[in-house]
N, C-alpha and C. Protein backbone atom coordinates (compact mmCIF):
# COMPACT_ATOMS: atom_id res chain seq x y z
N UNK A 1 -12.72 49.36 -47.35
CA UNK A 1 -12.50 49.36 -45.90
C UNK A 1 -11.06 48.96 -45.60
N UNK A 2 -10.08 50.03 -44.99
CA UNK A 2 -8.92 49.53 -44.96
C UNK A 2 -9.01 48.85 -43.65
N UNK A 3 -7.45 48.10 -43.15
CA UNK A 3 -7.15 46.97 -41.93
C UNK A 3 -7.82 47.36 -40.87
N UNK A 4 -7.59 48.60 -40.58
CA UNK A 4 -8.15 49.64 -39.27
C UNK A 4 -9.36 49.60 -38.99
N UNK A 5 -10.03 49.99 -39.80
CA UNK A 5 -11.54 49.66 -40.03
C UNK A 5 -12.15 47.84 -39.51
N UNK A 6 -11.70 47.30 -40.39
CA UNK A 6 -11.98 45.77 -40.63
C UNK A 6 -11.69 45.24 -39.15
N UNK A 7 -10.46 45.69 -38.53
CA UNK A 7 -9.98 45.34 -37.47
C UNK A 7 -10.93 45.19 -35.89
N UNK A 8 -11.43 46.92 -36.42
CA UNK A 8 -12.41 48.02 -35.33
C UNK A 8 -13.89 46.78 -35.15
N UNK A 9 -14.20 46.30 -36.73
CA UNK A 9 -15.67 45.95 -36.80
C UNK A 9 -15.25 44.15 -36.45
N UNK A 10 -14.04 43.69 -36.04
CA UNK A 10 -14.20 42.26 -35.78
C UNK A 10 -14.36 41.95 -34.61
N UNK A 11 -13.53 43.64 -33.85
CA UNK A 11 -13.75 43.49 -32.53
C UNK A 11 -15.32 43.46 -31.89
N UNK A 12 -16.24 44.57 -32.92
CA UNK A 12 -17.37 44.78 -32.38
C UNK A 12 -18.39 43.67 -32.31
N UNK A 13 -17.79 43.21 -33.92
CA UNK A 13 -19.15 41.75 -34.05
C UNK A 13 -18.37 40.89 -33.29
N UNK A 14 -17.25 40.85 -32.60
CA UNK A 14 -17.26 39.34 -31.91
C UNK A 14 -17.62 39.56 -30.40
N UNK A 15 -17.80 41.05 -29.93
CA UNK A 15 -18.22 41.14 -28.67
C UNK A 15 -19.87 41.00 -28.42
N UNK A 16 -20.18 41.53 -30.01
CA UNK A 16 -21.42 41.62 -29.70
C UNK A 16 -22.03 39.88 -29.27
N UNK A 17 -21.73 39.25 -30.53
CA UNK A 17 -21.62 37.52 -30.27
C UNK A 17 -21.55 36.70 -28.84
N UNK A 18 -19.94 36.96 -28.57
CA UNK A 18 -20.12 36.70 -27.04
C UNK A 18 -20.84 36.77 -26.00
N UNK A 19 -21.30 38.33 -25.52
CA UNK A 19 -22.59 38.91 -25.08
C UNK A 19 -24.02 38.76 -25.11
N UNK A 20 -24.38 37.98 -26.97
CA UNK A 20 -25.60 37.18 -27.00
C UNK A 20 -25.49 35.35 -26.81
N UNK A 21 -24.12 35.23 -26.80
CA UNK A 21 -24.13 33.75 -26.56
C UNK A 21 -23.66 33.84 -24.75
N UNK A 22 -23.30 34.35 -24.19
CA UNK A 22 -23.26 34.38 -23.01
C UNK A 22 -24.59 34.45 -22.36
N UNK A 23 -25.39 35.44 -22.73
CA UNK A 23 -26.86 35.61 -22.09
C UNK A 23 -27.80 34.74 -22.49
N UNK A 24 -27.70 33.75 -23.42
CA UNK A 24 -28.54 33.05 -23.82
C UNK A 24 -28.03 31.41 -22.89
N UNK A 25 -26.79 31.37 -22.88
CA UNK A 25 -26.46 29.73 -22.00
C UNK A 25 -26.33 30.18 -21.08
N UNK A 26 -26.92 31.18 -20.25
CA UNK A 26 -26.44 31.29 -18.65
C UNK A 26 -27.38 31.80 -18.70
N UNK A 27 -29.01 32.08 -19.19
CA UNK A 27 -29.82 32.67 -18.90
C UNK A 27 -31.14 32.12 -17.59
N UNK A 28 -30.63 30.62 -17.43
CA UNK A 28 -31.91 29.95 -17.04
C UNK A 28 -31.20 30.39 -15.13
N UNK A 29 -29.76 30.92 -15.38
CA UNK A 29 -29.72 31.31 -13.74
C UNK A 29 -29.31 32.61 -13.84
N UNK A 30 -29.41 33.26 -15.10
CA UNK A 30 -29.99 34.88 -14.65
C UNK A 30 -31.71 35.20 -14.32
N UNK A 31 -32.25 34.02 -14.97
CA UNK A 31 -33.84 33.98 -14.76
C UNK A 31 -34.02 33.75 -13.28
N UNK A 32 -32.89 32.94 -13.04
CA UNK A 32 -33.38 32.13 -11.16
C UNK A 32 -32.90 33.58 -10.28
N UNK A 33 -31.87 33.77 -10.61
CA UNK A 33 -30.49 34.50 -9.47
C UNK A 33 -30.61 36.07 -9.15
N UNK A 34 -31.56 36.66 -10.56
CA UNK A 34 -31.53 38.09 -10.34
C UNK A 34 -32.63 38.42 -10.81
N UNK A 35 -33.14 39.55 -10.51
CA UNK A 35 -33.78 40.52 -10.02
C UNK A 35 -34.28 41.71 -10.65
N UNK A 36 -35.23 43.05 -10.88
CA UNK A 36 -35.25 44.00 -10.72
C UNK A 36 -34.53 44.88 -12.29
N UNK A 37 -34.17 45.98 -12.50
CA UNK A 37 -33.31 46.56 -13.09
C UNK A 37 -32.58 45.84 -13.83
N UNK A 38 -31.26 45.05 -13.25
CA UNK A 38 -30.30 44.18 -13.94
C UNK A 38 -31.11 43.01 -14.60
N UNK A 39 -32.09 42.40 -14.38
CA UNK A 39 -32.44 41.19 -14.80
C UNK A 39 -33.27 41.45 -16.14
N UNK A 40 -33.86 42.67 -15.98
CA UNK A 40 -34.79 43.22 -17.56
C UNK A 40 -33.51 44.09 -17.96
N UNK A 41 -32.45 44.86 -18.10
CA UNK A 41 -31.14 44.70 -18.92
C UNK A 41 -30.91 43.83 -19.45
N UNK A 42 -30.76 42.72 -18.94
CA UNK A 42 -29.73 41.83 -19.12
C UNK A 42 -30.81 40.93 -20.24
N UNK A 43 -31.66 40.67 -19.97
CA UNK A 43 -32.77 39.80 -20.75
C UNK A 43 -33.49 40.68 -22.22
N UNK A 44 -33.15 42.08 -22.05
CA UNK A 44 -33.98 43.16 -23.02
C UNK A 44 -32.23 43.52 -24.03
N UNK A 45 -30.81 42.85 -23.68
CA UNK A 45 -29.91 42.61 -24.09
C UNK A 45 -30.18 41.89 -25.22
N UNK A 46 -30.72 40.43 -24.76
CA UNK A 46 -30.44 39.69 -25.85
C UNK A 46 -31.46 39.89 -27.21
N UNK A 47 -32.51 40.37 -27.13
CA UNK A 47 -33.19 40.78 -28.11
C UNK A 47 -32.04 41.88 -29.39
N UNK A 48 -31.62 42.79 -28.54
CA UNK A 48 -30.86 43.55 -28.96
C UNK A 48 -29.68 43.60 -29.79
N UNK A 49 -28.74 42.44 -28.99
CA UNK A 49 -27.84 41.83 -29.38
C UNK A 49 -27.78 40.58 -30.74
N UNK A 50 -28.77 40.32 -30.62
CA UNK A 50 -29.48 39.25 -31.49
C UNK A 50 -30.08 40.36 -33.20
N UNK A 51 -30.62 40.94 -33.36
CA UNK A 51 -30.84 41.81 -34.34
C UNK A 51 -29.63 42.74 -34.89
N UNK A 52 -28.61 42.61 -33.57
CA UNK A 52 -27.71 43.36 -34.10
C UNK A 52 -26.44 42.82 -34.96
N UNK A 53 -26.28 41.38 -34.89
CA UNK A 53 -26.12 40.27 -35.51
C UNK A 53 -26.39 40.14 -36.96
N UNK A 54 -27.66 40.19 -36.83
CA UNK A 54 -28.61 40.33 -37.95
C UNK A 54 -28.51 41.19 -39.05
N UNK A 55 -28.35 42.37 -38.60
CA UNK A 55 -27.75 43.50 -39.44
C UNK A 55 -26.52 43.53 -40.30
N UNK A 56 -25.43 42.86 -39.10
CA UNK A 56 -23.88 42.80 -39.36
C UNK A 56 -24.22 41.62 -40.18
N UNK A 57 -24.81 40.99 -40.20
CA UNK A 57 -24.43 39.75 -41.47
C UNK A 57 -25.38 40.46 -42.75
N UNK A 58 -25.91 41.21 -42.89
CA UNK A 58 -26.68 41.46 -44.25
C UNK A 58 -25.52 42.62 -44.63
N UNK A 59 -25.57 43.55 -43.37
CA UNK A 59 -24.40 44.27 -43.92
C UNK A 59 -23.03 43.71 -44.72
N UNK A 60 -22.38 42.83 -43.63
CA UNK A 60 -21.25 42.21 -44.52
C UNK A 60 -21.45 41.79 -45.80
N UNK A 61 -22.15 40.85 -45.78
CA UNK A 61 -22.66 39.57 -47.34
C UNK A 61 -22.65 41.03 -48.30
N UNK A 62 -23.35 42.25 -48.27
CA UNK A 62 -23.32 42.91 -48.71
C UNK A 62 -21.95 43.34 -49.31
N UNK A 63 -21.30 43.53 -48.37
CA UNK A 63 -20.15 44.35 -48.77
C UNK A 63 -18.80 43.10 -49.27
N UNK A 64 -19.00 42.20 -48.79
CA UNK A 64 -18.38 40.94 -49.16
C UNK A 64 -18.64 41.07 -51.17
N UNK A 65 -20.29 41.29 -51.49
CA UNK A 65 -20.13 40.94 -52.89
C UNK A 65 -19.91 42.07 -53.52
N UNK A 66 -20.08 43.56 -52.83
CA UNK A 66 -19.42 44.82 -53.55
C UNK A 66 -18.17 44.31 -53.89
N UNK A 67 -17.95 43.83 -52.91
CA UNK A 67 -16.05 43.99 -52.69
C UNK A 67 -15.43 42.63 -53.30
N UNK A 68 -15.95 41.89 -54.33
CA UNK A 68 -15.69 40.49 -54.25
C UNK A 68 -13.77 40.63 -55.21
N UNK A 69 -14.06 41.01 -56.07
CA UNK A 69 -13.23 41.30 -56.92
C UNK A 69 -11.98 41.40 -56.10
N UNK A 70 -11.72 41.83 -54.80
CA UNK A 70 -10.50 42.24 -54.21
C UNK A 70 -10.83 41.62 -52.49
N UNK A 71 -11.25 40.60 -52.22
CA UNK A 71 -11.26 40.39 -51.45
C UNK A 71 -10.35 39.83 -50.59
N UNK A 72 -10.30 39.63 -49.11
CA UNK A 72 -9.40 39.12 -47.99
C UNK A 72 -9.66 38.19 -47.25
N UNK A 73 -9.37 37.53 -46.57
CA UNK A 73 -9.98 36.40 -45.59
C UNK A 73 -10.33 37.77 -44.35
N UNK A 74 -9.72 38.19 -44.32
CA UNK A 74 -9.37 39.35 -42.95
C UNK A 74 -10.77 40.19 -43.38
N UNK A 75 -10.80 40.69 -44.40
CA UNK A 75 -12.00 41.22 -44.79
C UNK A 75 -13.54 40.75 -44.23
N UNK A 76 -13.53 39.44 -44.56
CA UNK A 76 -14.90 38.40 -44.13
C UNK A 76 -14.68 37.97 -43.15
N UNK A 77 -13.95 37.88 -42.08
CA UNK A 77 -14.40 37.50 -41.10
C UNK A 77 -15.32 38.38 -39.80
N UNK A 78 -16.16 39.54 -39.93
CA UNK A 78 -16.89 39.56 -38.96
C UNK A 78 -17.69 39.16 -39.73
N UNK A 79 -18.00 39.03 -40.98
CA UNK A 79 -19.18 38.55 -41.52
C UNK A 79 -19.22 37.18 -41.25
N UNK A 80 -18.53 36.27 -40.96
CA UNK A 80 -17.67 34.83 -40.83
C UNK A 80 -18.32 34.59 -39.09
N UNK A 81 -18.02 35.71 -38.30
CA UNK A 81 -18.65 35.11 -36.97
C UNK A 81 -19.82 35.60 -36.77
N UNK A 82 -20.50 36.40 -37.01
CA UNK A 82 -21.75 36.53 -37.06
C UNK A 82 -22.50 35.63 -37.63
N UNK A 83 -22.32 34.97 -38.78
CA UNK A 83 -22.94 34.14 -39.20
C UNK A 83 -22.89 33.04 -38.52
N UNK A 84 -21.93 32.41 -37.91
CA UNK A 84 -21.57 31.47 -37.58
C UNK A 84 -22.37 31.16 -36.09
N UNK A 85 -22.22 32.74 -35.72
CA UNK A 85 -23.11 32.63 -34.13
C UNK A 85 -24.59 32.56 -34.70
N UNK A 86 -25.31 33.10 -35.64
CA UNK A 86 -26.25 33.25 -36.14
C UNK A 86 -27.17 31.36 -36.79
N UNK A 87 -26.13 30.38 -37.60
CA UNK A 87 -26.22 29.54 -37.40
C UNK A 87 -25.95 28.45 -36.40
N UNK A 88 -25.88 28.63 -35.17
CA UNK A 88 -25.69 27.70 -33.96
C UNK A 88 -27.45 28.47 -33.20
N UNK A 89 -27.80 29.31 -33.35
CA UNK A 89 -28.82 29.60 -32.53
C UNK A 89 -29.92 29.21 -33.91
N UNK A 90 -30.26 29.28 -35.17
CA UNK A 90 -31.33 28.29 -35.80
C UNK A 90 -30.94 27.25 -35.93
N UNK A 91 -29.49 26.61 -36.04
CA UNK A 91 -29.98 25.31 -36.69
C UNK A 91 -29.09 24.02 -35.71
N UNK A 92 -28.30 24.46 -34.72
CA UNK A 92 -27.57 23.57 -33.92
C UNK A 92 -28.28 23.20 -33.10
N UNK A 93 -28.38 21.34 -33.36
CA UNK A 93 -28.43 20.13 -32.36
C UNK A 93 -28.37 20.40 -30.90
N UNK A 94 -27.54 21.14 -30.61
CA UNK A 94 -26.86 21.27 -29.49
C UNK A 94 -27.19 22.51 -28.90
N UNK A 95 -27.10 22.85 -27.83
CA UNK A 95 -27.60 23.68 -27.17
C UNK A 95 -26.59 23.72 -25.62
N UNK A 96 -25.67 24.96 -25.88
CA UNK A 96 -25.04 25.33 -24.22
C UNK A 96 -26.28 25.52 -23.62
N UNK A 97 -25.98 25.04 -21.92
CA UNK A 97 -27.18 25.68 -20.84
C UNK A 97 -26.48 26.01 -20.19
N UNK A 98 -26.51 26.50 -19.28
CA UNK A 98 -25.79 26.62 -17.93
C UNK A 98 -26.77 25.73 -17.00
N UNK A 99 -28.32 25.79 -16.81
CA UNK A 99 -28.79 24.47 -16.40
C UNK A 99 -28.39 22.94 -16.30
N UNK A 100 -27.42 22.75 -17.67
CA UNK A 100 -26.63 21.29 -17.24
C UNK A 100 -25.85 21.29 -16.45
N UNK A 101 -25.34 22.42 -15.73
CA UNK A 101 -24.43 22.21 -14.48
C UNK A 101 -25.10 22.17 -13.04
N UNK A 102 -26.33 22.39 -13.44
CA UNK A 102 -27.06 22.15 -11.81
C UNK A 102 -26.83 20.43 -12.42
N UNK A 103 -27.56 19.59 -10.60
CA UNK A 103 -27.70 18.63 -10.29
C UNK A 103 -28.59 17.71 -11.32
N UNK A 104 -28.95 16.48 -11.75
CA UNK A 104 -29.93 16.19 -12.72
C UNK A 104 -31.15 16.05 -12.01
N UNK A 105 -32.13 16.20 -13.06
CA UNK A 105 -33.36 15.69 -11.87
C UNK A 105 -33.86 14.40 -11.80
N UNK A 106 -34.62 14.63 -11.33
CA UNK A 106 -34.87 13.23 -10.61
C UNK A 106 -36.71 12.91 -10.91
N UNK A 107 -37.34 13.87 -10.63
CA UNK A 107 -38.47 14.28 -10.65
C UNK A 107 -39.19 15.43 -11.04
N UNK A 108 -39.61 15.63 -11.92
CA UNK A 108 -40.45 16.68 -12.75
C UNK A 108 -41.80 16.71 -12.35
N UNK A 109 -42.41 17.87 -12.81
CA UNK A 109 -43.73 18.25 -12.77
C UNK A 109 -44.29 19.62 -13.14
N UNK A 110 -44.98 19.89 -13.96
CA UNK A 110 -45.81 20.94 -14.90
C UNK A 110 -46.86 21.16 -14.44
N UNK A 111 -47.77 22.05 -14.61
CA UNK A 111 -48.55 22.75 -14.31
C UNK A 111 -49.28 23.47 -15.33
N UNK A 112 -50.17 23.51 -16.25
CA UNK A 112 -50.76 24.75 -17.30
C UNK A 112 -51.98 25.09 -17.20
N UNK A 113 -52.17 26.50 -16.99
CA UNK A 113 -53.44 26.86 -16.69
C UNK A 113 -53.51 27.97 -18.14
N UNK A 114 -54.56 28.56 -18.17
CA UNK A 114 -54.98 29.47 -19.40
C UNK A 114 -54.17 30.23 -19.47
N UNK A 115 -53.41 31.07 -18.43
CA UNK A 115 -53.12 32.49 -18.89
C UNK A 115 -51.64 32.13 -17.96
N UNK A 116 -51.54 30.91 -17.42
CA UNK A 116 -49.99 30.83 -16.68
C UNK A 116 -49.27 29.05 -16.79
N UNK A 117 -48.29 29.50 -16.62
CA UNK A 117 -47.42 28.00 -16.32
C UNK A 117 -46.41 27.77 -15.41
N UNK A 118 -46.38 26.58 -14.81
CA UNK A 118 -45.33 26.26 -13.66
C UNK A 118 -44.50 25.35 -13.89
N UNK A 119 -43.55 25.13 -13.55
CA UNK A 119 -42.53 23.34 -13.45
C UNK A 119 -41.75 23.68 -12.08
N UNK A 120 -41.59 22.16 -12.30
CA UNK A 120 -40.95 22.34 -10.33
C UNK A 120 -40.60 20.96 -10.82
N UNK A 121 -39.07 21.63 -10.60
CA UNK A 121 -37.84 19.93 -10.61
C UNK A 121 -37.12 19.92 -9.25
N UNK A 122 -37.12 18.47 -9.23
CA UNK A 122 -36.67 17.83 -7.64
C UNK A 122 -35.67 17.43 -8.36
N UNK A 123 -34.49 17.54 -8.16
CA UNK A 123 -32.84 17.60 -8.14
C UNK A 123 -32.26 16.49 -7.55
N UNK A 124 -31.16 15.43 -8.35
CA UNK A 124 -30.82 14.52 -7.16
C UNK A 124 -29.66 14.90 -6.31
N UNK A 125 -29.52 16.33 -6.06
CA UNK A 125 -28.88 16.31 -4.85
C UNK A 125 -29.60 17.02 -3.73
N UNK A 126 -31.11 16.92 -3.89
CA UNK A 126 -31.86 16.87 -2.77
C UNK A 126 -32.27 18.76 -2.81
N UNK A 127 -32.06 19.64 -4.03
CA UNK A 127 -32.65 20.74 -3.64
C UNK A 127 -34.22 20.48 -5.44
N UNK A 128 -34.88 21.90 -5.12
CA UNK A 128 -35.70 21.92 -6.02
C UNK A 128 -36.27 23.10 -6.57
N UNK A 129 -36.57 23.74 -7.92
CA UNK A 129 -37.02 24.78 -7.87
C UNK A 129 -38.32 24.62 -8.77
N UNK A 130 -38.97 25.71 -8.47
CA UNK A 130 -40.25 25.91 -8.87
C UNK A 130 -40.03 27.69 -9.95
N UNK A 131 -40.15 26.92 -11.06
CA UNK A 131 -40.61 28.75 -11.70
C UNK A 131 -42.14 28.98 -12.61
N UNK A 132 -42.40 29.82 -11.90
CA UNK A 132 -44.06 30.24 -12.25
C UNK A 132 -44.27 31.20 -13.28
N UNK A 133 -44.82 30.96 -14.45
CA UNK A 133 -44.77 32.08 -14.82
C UNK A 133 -46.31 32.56 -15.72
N UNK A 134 -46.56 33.54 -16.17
CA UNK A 134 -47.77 34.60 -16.75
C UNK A 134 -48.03 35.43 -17.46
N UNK A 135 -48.67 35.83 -17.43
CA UNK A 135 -49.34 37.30 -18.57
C UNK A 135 -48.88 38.15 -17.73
N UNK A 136 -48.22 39.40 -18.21
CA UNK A 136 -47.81 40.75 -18.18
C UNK A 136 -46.56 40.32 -17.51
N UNK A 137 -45.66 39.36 -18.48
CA UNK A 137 -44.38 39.40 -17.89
C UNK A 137 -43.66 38.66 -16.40
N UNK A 138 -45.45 37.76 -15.55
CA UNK A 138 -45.10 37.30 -14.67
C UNK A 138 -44.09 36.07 -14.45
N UNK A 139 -43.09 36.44 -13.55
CA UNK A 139 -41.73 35.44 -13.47
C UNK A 139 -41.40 35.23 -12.11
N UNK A 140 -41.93 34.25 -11.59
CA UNK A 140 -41.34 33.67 -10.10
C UNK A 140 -40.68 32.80 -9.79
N UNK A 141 -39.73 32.35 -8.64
CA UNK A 141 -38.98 30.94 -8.28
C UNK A 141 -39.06 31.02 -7.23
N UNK A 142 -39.59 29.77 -6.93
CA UNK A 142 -38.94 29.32 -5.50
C UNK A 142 -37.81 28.40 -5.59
N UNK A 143 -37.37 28.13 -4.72
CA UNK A 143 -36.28 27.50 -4.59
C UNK A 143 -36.10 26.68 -2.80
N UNK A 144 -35.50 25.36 -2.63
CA UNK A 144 -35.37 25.11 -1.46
C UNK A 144 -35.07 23.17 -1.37
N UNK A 145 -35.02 22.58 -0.40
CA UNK A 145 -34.60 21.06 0.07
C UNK A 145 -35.73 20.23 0.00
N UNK A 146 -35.36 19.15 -0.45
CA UNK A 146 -36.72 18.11 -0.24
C UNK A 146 -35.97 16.89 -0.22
N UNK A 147 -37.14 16.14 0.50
CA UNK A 147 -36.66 14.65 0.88
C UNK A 147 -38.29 13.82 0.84
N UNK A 148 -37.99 12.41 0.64
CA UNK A 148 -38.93 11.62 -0.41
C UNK A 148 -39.08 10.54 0.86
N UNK A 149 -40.14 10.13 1.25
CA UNK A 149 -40.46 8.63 1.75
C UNK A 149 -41.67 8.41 1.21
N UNK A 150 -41.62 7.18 0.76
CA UNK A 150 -42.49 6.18 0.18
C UNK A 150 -43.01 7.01 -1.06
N UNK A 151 -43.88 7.58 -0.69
CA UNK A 151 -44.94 8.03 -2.16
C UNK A 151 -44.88 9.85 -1.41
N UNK A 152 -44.25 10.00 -0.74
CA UNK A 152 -44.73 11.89 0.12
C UNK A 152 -43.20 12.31 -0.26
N UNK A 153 -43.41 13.57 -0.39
CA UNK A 153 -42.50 14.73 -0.63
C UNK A 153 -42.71 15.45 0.53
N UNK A 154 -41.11 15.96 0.97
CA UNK A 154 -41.19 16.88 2.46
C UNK A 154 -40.39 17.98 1.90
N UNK A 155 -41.23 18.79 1.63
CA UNK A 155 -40.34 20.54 0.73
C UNK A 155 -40.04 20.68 2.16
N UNK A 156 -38.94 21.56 2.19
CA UNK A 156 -38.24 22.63 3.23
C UNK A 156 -37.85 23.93 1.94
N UNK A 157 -38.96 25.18 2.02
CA UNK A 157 -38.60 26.02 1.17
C UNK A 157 -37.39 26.90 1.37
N UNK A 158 -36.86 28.10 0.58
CA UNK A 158 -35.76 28.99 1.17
C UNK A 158 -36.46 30.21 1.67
N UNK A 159 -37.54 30.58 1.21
CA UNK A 159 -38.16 31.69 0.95
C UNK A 159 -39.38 30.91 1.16
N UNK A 160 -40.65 32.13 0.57
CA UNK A 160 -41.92 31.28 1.51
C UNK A 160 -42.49 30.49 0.63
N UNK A 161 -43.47 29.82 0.84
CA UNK A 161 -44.05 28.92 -0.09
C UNK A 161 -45.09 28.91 -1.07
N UNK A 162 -45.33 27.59 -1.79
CA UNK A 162 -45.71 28.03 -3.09
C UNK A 162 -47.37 27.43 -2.23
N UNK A 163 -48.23 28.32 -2.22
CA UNK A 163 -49.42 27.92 -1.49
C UNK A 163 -50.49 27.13 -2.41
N UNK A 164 -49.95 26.80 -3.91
CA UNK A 164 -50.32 25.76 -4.30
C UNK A 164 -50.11 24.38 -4.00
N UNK A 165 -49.23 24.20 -3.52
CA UNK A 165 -48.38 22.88 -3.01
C UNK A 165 -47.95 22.50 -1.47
N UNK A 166 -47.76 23.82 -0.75
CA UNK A 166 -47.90 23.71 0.65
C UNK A 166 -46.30 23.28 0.77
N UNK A 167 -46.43 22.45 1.96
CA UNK A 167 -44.72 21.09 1.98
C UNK A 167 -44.91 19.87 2.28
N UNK A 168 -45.81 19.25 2.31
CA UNK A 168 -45.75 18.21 2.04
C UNK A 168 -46.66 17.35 0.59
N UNK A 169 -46.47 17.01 -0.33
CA UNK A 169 -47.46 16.86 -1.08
C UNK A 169 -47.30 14.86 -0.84
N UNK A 170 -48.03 14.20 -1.57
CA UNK A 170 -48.45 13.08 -1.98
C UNK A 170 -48.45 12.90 -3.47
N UNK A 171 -47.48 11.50 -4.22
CA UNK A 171 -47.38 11.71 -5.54
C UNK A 171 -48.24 9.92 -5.63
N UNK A 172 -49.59 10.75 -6.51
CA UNK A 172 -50.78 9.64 -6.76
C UNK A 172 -51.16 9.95 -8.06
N UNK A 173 -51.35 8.96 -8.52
CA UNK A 173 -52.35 9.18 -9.94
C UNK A 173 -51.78 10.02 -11.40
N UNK A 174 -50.50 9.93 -11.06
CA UNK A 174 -49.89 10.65 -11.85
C UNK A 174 -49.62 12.52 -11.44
N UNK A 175 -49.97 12.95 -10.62
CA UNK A 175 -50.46 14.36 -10.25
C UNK A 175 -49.31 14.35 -8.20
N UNK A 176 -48.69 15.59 -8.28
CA UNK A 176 -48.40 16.20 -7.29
C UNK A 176 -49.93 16.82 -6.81
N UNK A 177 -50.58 15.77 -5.19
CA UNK A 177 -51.49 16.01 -4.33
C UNK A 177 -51.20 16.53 -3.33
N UNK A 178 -51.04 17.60 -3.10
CA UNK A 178 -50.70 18.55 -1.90
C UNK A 178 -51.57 18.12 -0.99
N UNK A 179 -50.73 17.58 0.96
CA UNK A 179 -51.73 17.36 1.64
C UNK A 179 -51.39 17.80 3.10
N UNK A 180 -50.53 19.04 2.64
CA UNK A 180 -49.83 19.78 4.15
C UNK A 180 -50.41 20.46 4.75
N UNK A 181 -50.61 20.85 5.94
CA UNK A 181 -51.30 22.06 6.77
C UNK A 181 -51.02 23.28 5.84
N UNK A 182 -50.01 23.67 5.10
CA UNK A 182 -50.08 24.91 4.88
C UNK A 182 -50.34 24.80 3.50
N UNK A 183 -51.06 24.41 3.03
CA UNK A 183 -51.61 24.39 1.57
C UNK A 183 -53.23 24.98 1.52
N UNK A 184 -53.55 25.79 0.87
CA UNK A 184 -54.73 26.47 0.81
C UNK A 184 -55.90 25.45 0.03
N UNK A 185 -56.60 24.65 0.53
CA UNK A 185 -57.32 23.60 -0.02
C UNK A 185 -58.29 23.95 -0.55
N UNK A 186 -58.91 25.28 0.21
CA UNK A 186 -60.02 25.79 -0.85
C UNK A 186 -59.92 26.64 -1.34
N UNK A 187 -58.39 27.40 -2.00
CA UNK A 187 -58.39 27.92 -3.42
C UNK A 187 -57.61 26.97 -4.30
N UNK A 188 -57.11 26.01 -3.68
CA UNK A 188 -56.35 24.81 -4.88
C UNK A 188 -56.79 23.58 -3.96
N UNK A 189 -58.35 23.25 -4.83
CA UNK A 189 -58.91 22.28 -3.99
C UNK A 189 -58.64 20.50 -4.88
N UNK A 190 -57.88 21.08 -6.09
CA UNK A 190 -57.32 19.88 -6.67
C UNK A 190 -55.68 20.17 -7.07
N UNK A 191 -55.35 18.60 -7.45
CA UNK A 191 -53.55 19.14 -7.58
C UNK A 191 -53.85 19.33 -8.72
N UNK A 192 -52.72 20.36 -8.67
CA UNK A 192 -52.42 20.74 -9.84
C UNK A 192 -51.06 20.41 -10.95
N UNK A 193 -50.63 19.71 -10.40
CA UNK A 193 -48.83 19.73 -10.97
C UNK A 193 -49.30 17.95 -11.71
N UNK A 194 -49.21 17.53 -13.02
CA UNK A 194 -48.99 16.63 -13.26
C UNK A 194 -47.48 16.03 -13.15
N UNK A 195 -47.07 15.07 -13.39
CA UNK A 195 -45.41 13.90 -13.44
C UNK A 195 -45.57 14.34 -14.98
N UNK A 196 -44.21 14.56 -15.20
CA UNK A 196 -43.75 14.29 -16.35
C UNK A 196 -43.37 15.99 -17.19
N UNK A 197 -43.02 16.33 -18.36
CA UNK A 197 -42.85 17.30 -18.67
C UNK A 197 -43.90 17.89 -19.17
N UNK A 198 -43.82 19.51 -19.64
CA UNK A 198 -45.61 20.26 -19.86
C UNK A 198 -45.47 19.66 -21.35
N UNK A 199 -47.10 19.61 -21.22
CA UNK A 199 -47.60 18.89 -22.78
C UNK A 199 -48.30 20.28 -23.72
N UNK A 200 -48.03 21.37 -23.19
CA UNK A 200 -48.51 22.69 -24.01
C UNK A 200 -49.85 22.01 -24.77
N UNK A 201 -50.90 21.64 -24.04
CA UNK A 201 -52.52 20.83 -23.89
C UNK A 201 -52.98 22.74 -24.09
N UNK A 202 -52.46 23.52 -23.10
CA UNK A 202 -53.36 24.84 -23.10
C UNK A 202 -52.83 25.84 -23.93
């Protein structure tokens, strides 16, 4: 493989890299922010991008030990960042989010039923989101303001509400107790949201 070549394939494996490490630490507000078309691109990306990784490092190692006898530093390096992106997603401590740049929370709460799951974090700069999710791909958020006296939560949603929870709930017994006019009491005639993070119980 002459310079030209080597050159062509450092550009490719380091875009490809970027592109799966970009969509993977900024994914939890492509999950919130978008939508439709772009949002299954962008998410059916990283599968893609990720195998394609995969390839380029068996390929290289490959051609790295054809080629050992006459080798380059210039030579191994897309094999060098592929791998490298390849070990930070199994085995690194650490983890980019783009979630650490929202607000911290303050208050958590989970939800697990058989075939779905919820969390809904209260933010300490007073906003909160809720993402729901299911079988056949189901993915929802709400999003919106809340404010706390004594033991009651006062949601102000952005969009409409989560009619499991209503807007005002009551935090007793360990469990988010929804006890607002607009909460549907007799199809969620118990709370459902425990304190604390999901214990994957279901």
């Amino acid at each position: 493989m002459n310079d030209k070549q080597t050159t062509k394939r450092t550009i490719i494996v380091t875009m490809v890299c970027i592109v799966y490490l970009l969509l993977t630490i900024f994914y939890h507000h492509i999950d919130k922010h978008l939508t439709g078309a772009i949002f299954i691109a962008l998410t059916l990306l990283i599968p893609t991008t990720f195998i394609a990784m995969l390839v380029y490092s068996v390929k290289g190692l490959i051609q790295i030990v054809r080629n050992r006898s006459n080798l380059t530093f210039k030579f191994c390096i897309p094999t060098i960042i592929a791998l490298t992106t390849l070990t930070y997603t199994f085995f690194s401590p650490w983890r980019l989010d783009s979630e650490n740049l929202e607000s911290k929370v303050e208050i958590r709460a989970c939800y697990e039923g058989t075939q779905n799951q919820a969390y809904i974090k209260f933010r300490q700069d007073k906003s909160f989101e809720l993402n729901w999710t299911g079988v056949f791909g189901y993915d929802e958020w709400w999003t919106g303001q809340w404010e706390k006296s004594g033991d009651s939560l006062f949601l102000k949603y952005d969009n409409k509400k989560v009619p499991a929870l209503g807007d005002t709930i009551l935090i007793a017994n360990g469990y988010l107790n929804p006890i607002g006019h607009s909460v549907d009491t007799v199809k969620f005639h118990r709370p459902m949201f425990y304190l604390g993070y999901c214990r994957h119980e279901n």
